[in-house]
Each structure stands twice: as structure tokens, then as C-alpha cells.
C-alpha atoms as a PDB file:
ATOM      1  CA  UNK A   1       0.000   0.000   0.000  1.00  0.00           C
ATOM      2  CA  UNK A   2       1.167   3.567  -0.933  1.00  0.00           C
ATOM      3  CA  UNK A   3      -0.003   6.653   1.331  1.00  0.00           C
ATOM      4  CA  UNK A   4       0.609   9.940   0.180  1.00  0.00           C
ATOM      5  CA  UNK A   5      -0.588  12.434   2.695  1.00  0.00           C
ATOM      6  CA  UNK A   6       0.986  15.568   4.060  1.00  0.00           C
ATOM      7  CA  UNK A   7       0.381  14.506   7.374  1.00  0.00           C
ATOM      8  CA  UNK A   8       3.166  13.494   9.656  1.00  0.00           C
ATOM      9  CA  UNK A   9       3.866  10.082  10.491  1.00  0.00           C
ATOM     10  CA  UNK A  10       3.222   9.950  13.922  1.00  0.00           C
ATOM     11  CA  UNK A  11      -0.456  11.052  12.857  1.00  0.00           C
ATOM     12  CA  UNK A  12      -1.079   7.987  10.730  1.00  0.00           C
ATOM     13  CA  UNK A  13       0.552   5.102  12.332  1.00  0.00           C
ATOM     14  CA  UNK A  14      -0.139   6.145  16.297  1.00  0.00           C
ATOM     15  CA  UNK A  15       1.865   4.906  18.811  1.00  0.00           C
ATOM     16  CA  UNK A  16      -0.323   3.623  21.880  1.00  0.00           C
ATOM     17  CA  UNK A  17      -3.649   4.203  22.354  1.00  0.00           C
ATOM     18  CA  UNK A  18      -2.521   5.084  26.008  1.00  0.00           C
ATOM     19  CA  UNK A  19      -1.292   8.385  24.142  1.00  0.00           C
ATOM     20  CA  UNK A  20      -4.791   9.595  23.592  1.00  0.00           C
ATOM     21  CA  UNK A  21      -6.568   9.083  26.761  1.00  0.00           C
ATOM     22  CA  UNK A  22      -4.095  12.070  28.303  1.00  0.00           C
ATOM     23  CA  UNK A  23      -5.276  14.665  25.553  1.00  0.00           C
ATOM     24  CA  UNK A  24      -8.121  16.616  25.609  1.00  0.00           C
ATOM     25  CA  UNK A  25      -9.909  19.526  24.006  1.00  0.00           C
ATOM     26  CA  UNK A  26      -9.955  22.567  25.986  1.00  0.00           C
ATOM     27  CA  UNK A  27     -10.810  26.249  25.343  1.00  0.00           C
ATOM     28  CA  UNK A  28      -8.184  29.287  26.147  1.00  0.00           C
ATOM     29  CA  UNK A  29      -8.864  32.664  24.944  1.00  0.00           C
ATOM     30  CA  UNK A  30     -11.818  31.419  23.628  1.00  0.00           C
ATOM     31  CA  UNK A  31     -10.174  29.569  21.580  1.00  0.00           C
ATOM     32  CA  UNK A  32     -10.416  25.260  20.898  1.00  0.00           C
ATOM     33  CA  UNK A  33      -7.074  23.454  21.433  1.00  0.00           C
ATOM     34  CA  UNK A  34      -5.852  19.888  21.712  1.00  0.00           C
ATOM     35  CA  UNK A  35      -4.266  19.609  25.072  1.00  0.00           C
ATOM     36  CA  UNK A  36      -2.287  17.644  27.190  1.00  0.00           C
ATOM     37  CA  UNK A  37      -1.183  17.778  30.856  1.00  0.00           C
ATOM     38  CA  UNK A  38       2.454  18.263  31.722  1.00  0.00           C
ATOM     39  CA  UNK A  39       3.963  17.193  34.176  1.00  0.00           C
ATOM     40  CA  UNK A  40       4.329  20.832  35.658  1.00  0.00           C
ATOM     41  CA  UNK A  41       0.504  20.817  35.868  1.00  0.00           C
ATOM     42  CA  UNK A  42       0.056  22.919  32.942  1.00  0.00           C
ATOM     43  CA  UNK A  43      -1.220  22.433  30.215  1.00  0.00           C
ATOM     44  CA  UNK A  44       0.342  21.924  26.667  1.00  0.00           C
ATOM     45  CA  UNK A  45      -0.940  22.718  23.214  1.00  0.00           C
ATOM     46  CA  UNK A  46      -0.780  19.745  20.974  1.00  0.00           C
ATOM     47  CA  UNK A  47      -2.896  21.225  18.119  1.00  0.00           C
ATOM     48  CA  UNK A  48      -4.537  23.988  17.452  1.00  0.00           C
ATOM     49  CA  UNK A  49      -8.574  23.742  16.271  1.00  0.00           C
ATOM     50  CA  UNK A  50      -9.017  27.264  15.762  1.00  0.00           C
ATOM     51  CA  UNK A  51     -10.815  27.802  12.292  1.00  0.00           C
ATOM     52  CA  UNK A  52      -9.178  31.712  12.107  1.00  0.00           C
ATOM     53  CA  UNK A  53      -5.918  32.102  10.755  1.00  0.00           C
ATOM     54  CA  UNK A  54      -5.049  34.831  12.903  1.00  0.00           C
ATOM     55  CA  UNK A  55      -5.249  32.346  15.631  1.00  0.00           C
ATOM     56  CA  UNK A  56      -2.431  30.290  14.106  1.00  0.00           C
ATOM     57  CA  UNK A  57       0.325  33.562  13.713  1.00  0.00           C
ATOM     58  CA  UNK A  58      -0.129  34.151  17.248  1.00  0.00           C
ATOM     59  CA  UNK A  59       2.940  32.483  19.016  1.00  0.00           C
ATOM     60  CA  UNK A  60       1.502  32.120  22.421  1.00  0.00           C
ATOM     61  CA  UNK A  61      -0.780  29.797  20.619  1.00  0.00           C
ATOM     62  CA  UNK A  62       1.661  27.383  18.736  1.00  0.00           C
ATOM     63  CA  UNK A  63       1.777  23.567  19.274  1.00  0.00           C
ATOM     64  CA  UNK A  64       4.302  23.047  22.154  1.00  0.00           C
ATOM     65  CA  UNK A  65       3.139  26.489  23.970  1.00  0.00           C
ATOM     66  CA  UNK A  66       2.414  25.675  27.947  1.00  0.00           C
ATOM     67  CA  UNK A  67      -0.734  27.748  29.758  1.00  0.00           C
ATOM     68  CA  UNK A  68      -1.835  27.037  33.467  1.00  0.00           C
ATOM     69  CA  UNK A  69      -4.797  24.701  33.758  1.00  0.00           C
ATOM     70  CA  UNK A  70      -6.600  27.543  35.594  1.00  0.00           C
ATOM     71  CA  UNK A  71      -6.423  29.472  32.413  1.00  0.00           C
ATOM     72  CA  UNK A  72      -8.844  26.987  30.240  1.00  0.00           C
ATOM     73  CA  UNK A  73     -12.372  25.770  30.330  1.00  0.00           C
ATOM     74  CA  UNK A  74     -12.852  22.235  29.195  1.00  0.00           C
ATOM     75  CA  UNK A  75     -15.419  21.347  26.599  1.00  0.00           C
END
């Protein structure tokens, strides 16, 4: 079988299943991201689910950017 996809690797053959049940969709600045909880007790920005592009030139909003967990409602 031949895949061609744009997507990254580690989106299209996962790694554990375990992986998933620590991420979550949150809301900060109004705004929907895929999270995860650090080990710092913050929380992590795996993906951003915004639909405005502004939202994605915004550093403080990039994949790998940390926010407190009092800062974002859950969904």
C-alpha cells in the first residue's frame, strides 16, 4: 500500500492508544485546542482547532506552547 498524505507520520501510524486518553480539548482565549497535561501541571498545546488564521500567527498559541490549567475551560 502507498499513502501519500501531508500529514506526519506519527499522525497515521499512532503509537499507543494510552497516548490519547491524556489529551483533551480545551478552550483558552476562547479559543479550541488539543491539550495535554504536563507534568508541571500545565497544560500543553498539541494542536490547534481554531478555524481563524489569525489564531495560528499568534505564538503564544503554537503547538508546544504551555498555559496554566486555571487558564482553560474544558469542553
Amino acid at each position: 500500500m502507498i499513502l501519500y498524505t501531508i500529514m506526519p507520520e506519527h499522525f497515521i501510524f499512532q503509537v499507543d492508544s494510552d497516548e490519547y486518553t491524556k489529551q483533551k480539548v480545551v478552550y483558552y482565549d476562547g479559543i479550541p485546542f488539543l491539550v495535554q497535561e504536563t507534568e508541571t501541571k500545565e497544560w500543553e498545546i498539541v494542536r490547534n482547532l481554531s478555524t481563524n488564521p489569525a489564531h495560528f500567527l499568534e505564538q503564544k498559541y503554537a503547538p508546544g506552547a504551555r498555559f496554566p490549567l486555571s487558564m482553560a475551560a474544558t469542553s
